[in-house]
PDB file of N, CA and C in Angstrom:
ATOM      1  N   UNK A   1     -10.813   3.388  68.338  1.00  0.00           N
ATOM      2  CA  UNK A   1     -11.466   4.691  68.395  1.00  0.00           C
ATOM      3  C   UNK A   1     -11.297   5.431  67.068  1.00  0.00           C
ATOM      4  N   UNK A   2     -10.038   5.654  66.695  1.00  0.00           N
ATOM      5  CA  UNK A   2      -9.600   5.643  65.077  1.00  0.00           C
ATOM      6  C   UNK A   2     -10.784   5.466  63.966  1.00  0.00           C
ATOM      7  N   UNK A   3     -11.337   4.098  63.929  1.00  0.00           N
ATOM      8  CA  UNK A   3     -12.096   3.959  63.245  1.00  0.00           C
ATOM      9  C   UNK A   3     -13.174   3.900  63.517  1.00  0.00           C
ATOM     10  N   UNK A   4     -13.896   4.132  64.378  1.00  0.00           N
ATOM     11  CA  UNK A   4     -15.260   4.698  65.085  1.00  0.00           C
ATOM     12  C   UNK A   4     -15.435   6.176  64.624  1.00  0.00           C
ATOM     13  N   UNK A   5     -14.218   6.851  64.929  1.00  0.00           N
ATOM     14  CA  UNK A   5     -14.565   8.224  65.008  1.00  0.00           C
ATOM     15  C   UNK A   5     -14.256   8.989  63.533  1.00  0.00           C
ATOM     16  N   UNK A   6     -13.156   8.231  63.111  1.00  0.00           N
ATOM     17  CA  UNK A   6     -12.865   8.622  61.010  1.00  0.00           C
ATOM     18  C   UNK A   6     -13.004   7.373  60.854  1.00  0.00           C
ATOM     19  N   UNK A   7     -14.034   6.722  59.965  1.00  0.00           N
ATOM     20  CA  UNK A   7     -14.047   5.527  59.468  1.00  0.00           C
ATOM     21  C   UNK A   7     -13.215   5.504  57.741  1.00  0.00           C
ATOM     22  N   UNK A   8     -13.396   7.010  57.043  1.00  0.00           N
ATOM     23  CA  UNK A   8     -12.584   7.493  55.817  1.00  0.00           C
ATOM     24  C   UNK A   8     -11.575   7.556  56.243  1.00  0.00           C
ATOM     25  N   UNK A   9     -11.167   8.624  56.956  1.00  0.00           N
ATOM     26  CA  UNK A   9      -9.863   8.594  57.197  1.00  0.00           C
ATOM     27  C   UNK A   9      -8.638   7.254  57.106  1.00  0.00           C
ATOM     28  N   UNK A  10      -9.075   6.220  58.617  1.00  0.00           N
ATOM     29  CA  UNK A  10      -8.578   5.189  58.411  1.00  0.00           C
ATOM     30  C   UNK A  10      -8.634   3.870  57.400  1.00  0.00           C
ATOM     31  N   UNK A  11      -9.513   4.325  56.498  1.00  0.00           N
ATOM     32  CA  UNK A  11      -9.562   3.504  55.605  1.00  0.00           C
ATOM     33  C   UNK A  11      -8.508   3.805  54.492  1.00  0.00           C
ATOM     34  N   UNK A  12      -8.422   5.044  54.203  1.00  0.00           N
ATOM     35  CA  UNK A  12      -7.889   5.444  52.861  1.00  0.00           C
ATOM     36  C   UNK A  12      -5.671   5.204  53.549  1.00  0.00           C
ATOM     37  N   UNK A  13      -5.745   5.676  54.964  1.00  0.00           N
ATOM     38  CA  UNK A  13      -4.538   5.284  55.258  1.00  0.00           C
ATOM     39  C   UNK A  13      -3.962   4.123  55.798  1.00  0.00           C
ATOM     40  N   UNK A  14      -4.494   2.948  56.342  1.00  0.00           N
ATOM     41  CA  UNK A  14      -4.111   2.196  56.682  1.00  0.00           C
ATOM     42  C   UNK A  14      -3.787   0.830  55.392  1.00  0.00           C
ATOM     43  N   UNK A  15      -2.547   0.769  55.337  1.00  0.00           N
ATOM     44  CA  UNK A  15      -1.828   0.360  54.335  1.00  0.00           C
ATOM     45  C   UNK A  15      -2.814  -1.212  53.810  1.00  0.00           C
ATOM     46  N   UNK A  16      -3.069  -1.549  52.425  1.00  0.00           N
ATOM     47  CA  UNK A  16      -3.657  -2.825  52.116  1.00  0.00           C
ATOM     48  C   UNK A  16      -5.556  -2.758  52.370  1.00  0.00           C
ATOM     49  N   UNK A  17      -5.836  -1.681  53.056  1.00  0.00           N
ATOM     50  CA  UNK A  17      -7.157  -2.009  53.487  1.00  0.00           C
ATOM     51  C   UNK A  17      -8.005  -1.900  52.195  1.00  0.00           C
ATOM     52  N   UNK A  18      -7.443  -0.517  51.439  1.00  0.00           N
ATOM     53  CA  UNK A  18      -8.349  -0.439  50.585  1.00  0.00           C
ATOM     54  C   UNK A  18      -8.046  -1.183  48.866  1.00  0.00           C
ATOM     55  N   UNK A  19      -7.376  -2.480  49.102  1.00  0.00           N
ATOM     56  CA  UNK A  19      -7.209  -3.836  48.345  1.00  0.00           C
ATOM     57  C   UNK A  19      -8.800  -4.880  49.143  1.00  0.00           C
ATOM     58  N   UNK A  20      -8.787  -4.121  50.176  1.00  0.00           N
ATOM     59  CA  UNK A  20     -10.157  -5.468  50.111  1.00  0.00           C
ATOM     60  C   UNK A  20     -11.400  -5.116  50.194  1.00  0.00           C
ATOM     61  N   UNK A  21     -11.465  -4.087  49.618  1.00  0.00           N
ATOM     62  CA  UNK A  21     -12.902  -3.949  48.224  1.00  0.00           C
ATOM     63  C   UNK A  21     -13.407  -2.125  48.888  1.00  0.00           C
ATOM     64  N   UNK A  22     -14.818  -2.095  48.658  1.00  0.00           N
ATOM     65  CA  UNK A  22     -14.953  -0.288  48.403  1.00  0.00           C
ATOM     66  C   UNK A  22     -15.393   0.126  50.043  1.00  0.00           C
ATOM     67  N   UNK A  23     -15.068   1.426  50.566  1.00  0.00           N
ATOM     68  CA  UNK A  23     -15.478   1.281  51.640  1.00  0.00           C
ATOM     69  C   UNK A  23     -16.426   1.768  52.009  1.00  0.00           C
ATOM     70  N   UNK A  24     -16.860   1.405  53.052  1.00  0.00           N
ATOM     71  CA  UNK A  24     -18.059   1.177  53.852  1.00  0.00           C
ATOM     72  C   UNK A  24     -18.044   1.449  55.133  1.00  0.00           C
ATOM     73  N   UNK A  25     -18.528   2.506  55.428  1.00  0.00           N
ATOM     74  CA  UNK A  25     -18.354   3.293  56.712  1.00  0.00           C
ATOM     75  C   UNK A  25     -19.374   2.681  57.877  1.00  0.00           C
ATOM     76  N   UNK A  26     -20.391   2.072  57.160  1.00  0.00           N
ATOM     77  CA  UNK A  26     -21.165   1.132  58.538  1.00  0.00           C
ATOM     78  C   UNK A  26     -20.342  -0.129  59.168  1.00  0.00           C
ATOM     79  N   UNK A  27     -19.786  -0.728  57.928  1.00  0.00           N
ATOM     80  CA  UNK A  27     -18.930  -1.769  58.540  1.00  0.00           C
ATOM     81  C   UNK A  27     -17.593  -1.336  59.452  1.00  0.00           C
ATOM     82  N   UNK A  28     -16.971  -0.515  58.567  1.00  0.00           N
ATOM     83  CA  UNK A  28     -15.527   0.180  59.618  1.00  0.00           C
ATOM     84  C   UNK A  28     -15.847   0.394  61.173  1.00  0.00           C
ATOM     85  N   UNK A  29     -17.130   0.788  61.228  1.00  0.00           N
ATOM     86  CA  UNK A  29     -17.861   1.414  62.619  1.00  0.00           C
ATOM     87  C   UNK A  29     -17.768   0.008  63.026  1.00  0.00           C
ATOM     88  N   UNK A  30     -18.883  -1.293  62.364  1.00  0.00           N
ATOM     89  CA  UNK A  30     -19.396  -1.729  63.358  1.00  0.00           C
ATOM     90  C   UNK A  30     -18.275  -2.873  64.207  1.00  0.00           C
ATOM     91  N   UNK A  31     -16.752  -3.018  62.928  1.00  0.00           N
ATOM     92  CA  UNK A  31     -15.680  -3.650  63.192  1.00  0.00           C
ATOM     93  C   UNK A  31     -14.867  -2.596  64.517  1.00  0.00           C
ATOM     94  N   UNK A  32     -15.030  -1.997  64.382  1.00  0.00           N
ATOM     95  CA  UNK A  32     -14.489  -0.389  65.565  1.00  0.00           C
ATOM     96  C   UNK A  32     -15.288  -0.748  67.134  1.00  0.00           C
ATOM     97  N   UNK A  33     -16.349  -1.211  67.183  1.00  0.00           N
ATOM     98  CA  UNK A  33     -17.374  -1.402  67.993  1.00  0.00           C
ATOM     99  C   UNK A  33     -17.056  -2.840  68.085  1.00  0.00           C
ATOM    100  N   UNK A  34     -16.722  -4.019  67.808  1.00  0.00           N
ATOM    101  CA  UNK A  34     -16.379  -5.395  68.598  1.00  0.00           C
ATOM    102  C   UNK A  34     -14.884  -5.128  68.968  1.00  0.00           C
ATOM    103  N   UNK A  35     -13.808  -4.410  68.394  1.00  0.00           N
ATOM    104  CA  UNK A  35     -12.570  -4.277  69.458  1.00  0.00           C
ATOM    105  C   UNK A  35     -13.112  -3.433  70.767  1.00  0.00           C
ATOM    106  N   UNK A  36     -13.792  -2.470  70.725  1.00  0.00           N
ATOM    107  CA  UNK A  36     -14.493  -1.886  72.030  1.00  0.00           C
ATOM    108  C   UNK A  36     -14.455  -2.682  72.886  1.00  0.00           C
ATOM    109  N   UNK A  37     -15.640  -3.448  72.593  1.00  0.00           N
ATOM    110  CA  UNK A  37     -15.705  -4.563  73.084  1.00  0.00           C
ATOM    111  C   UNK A  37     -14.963  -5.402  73.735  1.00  0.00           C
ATOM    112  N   UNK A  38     -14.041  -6.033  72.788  1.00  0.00           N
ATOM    113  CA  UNK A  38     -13.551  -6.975  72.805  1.00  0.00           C
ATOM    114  C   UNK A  38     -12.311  -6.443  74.010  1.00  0.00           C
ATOM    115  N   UNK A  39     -12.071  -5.251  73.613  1.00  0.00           N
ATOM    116  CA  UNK A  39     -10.863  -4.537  75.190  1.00  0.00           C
ATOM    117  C   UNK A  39     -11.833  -4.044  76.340  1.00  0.00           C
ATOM    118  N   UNK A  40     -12.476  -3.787  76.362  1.00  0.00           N
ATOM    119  CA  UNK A  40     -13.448  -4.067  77.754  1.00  0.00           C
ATOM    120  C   UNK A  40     -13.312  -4.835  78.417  1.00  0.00           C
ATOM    121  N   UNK A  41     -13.641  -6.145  77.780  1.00  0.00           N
ATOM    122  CA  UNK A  41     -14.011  -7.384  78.116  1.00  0.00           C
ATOM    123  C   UNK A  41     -12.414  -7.886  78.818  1.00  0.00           C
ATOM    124  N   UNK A  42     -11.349  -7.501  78.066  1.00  0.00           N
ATOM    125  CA  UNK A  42     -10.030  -7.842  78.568  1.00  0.00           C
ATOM    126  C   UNK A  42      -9.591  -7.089  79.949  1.00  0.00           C
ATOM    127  N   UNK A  43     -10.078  -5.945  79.925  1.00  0.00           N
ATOM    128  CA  UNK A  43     -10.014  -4.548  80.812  1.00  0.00           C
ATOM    129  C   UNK A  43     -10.694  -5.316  82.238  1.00  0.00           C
ATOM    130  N   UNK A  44     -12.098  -5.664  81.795  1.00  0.00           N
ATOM    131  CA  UNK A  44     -12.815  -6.670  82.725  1.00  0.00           C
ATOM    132  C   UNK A  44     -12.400  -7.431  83.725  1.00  0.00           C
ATOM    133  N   UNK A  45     -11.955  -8.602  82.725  1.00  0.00           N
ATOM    134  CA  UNK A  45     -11.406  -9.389  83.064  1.00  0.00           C
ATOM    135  C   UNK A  45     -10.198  -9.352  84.162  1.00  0.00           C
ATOM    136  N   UNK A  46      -9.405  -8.341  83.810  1.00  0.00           N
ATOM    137  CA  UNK A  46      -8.202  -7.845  84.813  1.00  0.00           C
ATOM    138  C   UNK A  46      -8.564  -7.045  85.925  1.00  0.00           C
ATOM    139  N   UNK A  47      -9.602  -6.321  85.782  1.00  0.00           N
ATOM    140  CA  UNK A  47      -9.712  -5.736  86.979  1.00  0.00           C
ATOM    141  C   UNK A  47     -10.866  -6.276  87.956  1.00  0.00           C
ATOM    142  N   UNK A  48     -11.362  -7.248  87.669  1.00  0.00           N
ATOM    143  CA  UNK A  48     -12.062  -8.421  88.468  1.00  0.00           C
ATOM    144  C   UNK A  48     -11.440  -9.167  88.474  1.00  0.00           C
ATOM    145  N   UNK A  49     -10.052  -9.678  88.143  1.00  0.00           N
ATOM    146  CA  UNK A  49      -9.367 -11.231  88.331  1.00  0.00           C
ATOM    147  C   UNK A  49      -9.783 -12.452  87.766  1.00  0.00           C
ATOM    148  N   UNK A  50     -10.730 -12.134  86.664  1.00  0.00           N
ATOM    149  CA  UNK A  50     -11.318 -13.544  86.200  1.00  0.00           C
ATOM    150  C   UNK A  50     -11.092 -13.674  84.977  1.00  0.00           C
ATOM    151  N   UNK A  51      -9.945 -14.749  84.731  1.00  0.00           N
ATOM    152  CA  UNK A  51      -9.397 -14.976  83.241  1.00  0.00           C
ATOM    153  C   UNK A  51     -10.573 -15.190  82.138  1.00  0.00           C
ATOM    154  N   UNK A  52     -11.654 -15.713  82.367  1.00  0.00           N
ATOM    155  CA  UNK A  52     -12.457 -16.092  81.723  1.00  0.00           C
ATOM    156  C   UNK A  52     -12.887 -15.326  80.728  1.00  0.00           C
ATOM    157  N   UNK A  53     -13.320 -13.885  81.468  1.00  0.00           N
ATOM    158  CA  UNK A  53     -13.502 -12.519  81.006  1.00  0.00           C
ATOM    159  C   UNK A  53     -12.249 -11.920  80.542  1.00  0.00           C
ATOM    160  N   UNK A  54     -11.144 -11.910  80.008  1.00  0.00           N
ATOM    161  CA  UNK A  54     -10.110 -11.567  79.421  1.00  0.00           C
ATOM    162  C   UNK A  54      -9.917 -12.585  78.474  1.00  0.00           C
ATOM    163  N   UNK A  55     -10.099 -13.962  78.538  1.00  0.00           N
ATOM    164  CA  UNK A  55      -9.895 -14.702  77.660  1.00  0.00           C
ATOM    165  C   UNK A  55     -10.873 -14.718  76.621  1.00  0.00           C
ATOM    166  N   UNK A  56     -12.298 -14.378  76.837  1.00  0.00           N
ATOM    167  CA  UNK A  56     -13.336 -13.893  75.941  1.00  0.00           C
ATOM    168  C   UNK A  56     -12.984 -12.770  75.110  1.00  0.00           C
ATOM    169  N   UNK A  57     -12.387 -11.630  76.121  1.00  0.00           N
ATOM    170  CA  UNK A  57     -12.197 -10.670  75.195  1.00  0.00           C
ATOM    171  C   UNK A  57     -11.020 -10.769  73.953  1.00  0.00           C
ATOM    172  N   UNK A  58     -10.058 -11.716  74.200  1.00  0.00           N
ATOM    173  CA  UNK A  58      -8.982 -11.997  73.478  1.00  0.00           C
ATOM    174  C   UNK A  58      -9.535 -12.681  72.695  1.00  0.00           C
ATOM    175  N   UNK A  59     -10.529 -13.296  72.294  1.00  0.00           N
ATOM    176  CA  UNK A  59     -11.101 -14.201  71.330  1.00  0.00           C
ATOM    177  C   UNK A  59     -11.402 -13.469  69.926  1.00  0.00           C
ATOM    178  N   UNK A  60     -12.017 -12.404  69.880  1.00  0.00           N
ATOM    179  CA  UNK A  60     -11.912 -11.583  68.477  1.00  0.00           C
ATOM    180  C   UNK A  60     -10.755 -11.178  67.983  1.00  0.00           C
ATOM    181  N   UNK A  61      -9.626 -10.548  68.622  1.00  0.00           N
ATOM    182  CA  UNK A  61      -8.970 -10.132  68.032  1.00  0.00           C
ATOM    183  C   UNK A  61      -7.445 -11.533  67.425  1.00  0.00           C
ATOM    184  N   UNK A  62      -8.351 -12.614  68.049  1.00  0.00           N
ATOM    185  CA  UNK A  62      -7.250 -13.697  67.768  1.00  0.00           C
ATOM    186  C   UNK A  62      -8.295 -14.103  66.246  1.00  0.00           C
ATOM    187  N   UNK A  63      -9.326 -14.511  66.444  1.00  0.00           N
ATOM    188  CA  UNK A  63      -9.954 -14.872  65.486  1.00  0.00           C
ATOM    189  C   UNK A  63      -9.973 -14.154  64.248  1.00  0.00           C
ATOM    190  N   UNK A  64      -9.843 -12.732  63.864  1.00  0.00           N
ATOM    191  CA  UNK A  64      -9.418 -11.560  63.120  1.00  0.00           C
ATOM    192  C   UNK A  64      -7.847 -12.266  62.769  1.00  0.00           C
ATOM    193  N   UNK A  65      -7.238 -12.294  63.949  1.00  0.00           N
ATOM    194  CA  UNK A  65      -5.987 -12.218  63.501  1.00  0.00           C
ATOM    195  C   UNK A  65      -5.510 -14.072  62.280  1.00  0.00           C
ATOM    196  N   UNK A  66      -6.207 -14.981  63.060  1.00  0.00           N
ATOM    197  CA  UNK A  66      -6.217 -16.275  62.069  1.00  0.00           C
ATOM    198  C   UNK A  66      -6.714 -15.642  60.269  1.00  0.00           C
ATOM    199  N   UNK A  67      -8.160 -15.021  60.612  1.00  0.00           N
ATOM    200  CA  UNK A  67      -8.930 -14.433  58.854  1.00  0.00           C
ATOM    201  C   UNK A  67      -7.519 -13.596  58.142  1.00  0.00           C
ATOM    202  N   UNK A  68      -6.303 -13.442  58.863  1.00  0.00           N
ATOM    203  CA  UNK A  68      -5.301 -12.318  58.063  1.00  0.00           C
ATOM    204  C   UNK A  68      -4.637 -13.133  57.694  1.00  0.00           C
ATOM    205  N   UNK A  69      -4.022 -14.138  58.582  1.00  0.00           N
ATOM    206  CA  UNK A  69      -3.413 -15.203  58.269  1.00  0.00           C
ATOM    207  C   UNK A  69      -3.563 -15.879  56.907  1.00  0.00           C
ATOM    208  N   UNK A  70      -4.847 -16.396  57.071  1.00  0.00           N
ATOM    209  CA  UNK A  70      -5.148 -17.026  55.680  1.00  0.00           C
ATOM    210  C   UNK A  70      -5.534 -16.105  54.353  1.00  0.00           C
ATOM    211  N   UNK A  71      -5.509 -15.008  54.695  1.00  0.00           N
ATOM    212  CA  UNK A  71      -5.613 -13.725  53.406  1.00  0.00           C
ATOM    213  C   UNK A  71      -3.981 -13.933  53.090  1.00  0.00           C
ATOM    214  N   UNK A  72      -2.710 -13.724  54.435  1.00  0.00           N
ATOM    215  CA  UNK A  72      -1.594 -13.692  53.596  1.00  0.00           C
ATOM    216  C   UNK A  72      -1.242 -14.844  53.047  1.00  0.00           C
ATOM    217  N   UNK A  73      -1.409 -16.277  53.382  1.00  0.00           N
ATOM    218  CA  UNK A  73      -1.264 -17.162  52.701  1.00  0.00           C
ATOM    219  C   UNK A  73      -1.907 -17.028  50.765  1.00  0.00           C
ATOM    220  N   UNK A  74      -2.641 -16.403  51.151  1.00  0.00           N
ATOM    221  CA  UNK A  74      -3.402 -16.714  49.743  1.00  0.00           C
ATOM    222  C   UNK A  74      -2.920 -15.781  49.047  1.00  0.00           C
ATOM    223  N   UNK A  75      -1.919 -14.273  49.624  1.00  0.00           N
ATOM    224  CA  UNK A  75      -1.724 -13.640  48.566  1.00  0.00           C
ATOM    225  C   UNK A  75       0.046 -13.909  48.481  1.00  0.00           C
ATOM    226  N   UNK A  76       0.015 -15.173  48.861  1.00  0.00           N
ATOM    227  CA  UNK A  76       1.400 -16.207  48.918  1.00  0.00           C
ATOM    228  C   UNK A  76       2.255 -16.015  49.550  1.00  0.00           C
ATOM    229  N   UNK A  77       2.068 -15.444  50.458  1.00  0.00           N
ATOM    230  CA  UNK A  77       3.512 -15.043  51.608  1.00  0.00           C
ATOM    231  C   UNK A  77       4.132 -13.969  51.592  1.00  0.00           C
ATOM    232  N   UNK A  78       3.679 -12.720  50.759  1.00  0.00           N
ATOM    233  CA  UNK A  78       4.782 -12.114  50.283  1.00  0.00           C
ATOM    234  C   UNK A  78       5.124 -10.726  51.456  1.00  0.00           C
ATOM    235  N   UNK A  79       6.196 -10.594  51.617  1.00  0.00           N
ATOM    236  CA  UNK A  79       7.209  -9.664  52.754  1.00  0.00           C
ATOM    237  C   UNK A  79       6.982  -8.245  52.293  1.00  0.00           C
ATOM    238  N   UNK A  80       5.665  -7.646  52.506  1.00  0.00           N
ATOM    239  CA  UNK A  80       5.711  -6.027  51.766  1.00  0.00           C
ATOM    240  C   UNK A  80       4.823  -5.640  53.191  1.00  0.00           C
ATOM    241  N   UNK A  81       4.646  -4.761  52.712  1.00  0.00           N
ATOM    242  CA  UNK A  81       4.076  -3.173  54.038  1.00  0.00           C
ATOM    243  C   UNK A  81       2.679  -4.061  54.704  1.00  0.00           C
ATOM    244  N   UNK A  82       2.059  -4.021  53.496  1.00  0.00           N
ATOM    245  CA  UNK A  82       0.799  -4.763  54.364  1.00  0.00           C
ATOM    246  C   UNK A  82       1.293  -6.030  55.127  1.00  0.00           C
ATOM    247  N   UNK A  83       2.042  -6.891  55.076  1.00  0.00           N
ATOM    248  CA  UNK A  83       2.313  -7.788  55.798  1.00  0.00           C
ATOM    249  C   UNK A  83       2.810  -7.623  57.357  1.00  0.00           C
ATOM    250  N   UNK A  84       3.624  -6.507  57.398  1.00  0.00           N
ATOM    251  CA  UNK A  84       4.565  -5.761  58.225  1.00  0.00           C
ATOM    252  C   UNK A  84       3.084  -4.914  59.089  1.00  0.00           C
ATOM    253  N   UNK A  85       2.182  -4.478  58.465  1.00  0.00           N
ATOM    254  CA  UNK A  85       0.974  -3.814  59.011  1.00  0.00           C
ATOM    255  C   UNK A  85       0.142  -4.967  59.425  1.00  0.00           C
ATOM    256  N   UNK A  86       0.240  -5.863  59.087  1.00  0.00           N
ATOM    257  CA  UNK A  86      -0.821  -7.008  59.755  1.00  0.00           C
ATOM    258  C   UNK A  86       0.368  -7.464  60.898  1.00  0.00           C
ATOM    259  N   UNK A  87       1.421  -7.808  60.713  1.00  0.00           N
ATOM    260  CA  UNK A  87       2.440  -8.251  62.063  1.00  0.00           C
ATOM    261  C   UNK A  87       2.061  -7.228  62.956  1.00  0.00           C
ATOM    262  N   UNK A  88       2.424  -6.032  63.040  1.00  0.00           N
ATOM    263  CA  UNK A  88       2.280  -4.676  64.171  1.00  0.00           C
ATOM    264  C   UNK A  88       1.006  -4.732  64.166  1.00  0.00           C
ATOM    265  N   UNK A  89       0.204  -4.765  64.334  1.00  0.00           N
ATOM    266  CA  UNK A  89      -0.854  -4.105  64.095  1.00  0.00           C
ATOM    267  C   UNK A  89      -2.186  -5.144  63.982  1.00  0.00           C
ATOM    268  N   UNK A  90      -2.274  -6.523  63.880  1.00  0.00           N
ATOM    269  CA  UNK A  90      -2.808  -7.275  63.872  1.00  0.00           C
ATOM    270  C   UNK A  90      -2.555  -8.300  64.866  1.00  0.00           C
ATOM    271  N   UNK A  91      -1.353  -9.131  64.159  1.00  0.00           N
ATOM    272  CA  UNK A  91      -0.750 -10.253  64.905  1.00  0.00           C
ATOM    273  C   UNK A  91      -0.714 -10.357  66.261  1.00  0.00           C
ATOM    274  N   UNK A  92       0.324  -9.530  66.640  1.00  0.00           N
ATOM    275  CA  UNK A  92       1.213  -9.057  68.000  1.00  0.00           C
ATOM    276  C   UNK A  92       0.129  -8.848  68.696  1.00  0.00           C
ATOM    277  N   UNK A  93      -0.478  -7.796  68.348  1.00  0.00           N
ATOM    278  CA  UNK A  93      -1.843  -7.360  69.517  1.00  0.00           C
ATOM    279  C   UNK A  93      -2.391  -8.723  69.837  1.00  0.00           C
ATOM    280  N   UNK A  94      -2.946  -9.435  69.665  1.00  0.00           N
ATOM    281  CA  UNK A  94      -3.999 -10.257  68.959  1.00  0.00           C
ATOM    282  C   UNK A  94      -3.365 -11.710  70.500  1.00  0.00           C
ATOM    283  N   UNK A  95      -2.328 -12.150  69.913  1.00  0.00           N
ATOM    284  CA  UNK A  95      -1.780 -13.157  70.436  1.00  0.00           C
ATOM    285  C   UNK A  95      -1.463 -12.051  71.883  1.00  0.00           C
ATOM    286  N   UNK A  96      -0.256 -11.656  71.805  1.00  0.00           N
ATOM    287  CA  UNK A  96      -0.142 -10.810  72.832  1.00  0.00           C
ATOM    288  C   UNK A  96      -1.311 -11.075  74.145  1.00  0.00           C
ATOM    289  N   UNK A  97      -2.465 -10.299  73.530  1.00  0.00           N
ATOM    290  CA  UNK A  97      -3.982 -10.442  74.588  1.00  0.00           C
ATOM    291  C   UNK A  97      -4.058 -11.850  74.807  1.00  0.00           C
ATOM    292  N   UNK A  98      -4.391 -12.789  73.884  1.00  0.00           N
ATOM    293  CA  UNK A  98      -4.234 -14.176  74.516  1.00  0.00           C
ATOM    294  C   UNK A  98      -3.529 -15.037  75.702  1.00  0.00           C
ATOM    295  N   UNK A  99      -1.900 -14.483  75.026  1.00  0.00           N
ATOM    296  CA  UNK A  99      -1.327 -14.811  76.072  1.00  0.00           C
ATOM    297  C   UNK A  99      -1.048 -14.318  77.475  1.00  0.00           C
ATOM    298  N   UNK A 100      -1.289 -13.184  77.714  1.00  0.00           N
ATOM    299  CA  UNK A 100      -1.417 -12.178  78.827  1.00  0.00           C
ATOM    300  C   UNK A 100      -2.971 -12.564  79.811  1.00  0.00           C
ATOM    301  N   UNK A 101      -3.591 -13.117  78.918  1.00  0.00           N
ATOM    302  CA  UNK A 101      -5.186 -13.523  79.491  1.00  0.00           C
ATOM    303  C   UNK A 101      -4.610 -14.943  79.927  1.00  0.00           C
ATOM    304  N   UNK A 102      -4.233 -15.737  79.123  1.00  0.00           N
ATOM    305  CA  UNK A 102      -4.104 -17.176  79.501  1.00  0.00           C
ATOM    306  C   UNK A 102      -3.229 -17.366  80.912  1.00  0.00           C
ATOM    307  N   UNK A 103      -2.155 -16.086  80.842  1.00  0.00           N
ATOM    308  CA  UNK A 103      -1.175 -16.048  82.450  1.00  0.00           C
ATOM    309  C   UNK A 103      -1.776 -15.568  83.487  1.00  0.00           C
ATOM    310  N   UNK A 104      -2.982 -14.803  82.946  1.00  0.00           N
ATOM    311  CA  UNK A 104      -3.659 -14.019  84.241  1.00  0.00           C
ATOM    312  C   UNK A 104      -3.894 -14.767  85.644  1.00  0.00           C
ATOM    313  N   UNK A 105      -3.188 -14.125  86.563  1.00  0.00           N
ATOM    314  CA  UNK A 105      -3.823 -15.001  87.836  1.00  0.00           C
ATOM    315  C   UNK A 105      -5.126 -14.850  88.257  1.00  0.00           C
ATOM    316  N   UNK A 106      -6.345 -15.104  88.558  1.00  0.00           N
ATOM    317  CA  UNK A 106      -8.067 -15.432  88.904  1.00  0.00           C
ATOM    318  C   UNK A 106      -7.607 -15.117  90.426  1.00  0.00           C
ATOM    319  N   UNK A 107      -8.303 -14.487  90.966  1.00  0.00           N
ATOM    320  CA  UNK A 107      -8.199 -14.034  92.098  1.00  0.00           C
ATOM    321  C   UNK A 107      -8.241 -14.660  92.961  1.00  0.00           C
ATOM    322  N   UNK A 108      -9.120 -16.467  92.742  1.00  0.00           N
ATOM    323  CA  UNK A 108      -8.623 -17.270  93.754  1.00  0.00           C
ATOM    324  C   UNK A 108      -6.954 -17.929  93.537  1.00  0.00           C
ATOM    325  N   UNK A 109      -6.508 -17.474  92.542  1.00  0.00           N
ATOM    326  CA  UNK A 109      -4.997 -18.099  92.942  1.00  0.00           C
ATOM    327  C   UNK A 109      -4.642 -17.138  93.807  1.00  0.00           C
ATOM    328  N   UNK A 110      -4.928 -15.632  92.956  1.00  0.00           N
ATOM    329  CA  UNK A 110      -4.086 -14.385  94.588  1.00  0.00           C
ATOM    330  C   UNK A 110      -4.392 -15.047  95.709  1.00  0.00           C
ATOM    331  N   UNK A 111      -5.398 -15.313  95.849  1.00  0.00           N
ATOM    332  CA  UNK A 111      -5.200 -15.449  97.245  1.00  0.00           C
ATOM    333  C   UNK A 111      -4.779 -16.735  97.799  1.00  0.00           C
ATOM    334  N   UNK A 112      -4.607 -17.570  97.454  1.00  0.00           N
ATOM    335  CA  UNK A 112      -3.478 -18.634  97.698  1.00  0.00           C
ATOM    336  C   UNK A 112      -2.564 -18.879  97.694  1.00  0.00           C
ATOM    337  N   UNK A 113      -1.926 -17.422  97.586  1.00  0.00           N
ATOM    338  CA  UNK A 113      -0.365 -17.492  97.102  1.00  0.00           C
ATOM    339  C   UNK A 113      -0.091 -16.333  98.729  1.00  0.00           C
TER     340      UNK A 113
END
């Protein structure tokens, strides 16, 4: 919502962002608008019981989270703020949803249990 609603704002403060190039307030939006999404879809998923739909929604923010991965590799591993801001703030979320989707019980297990 952050970046939907100040796309400047969160650009100029969120640590490392503005290392990857000039900003662009259509893109901030339209990246703001697939996590929407993408937690809906998880939101969905849980409150209908169907992993499928949570496991979809966990799919962007894992796939985001691999594109950081290979940005920190390339800017060689190194242990500073932006790294620490992609762990909180990227990583964790990211997997987190995956794995919370992948345990989800589907409502035909509830009811077999």
């Amino acid at each position: 919502a952050y970046m939907l609603i100040d796309p400047a704002v969160w650009y100029a403060r969120t640590p490392g962002v503005i290392a990857t190039g000039p900003f662009n307030s259509h893109f901030v939006r339209d990246i703001a608008l697939a996590f929407i999404v993408s937690g809906g879809a998880i939101a969905l998923g849980t409150a209908g019981a169907v992993r499928q739909t949570a496991l979809a929604g966990a799919a962007w923010p894992c796939l985001h989270a691999l594109f950081h991965l290979l940005i920190w590799f390339a800017r060689g591993l190194p242990v500073d703020l932006v790294a620490a801001v992609n762990l909180a703030g990227i990583q964790l979320p990211a997997w987190l949803a995956l794995w919370a989707a992948w345990r989800f019980k589907t409502s035909k297990e509830l009811a077999s249990c």
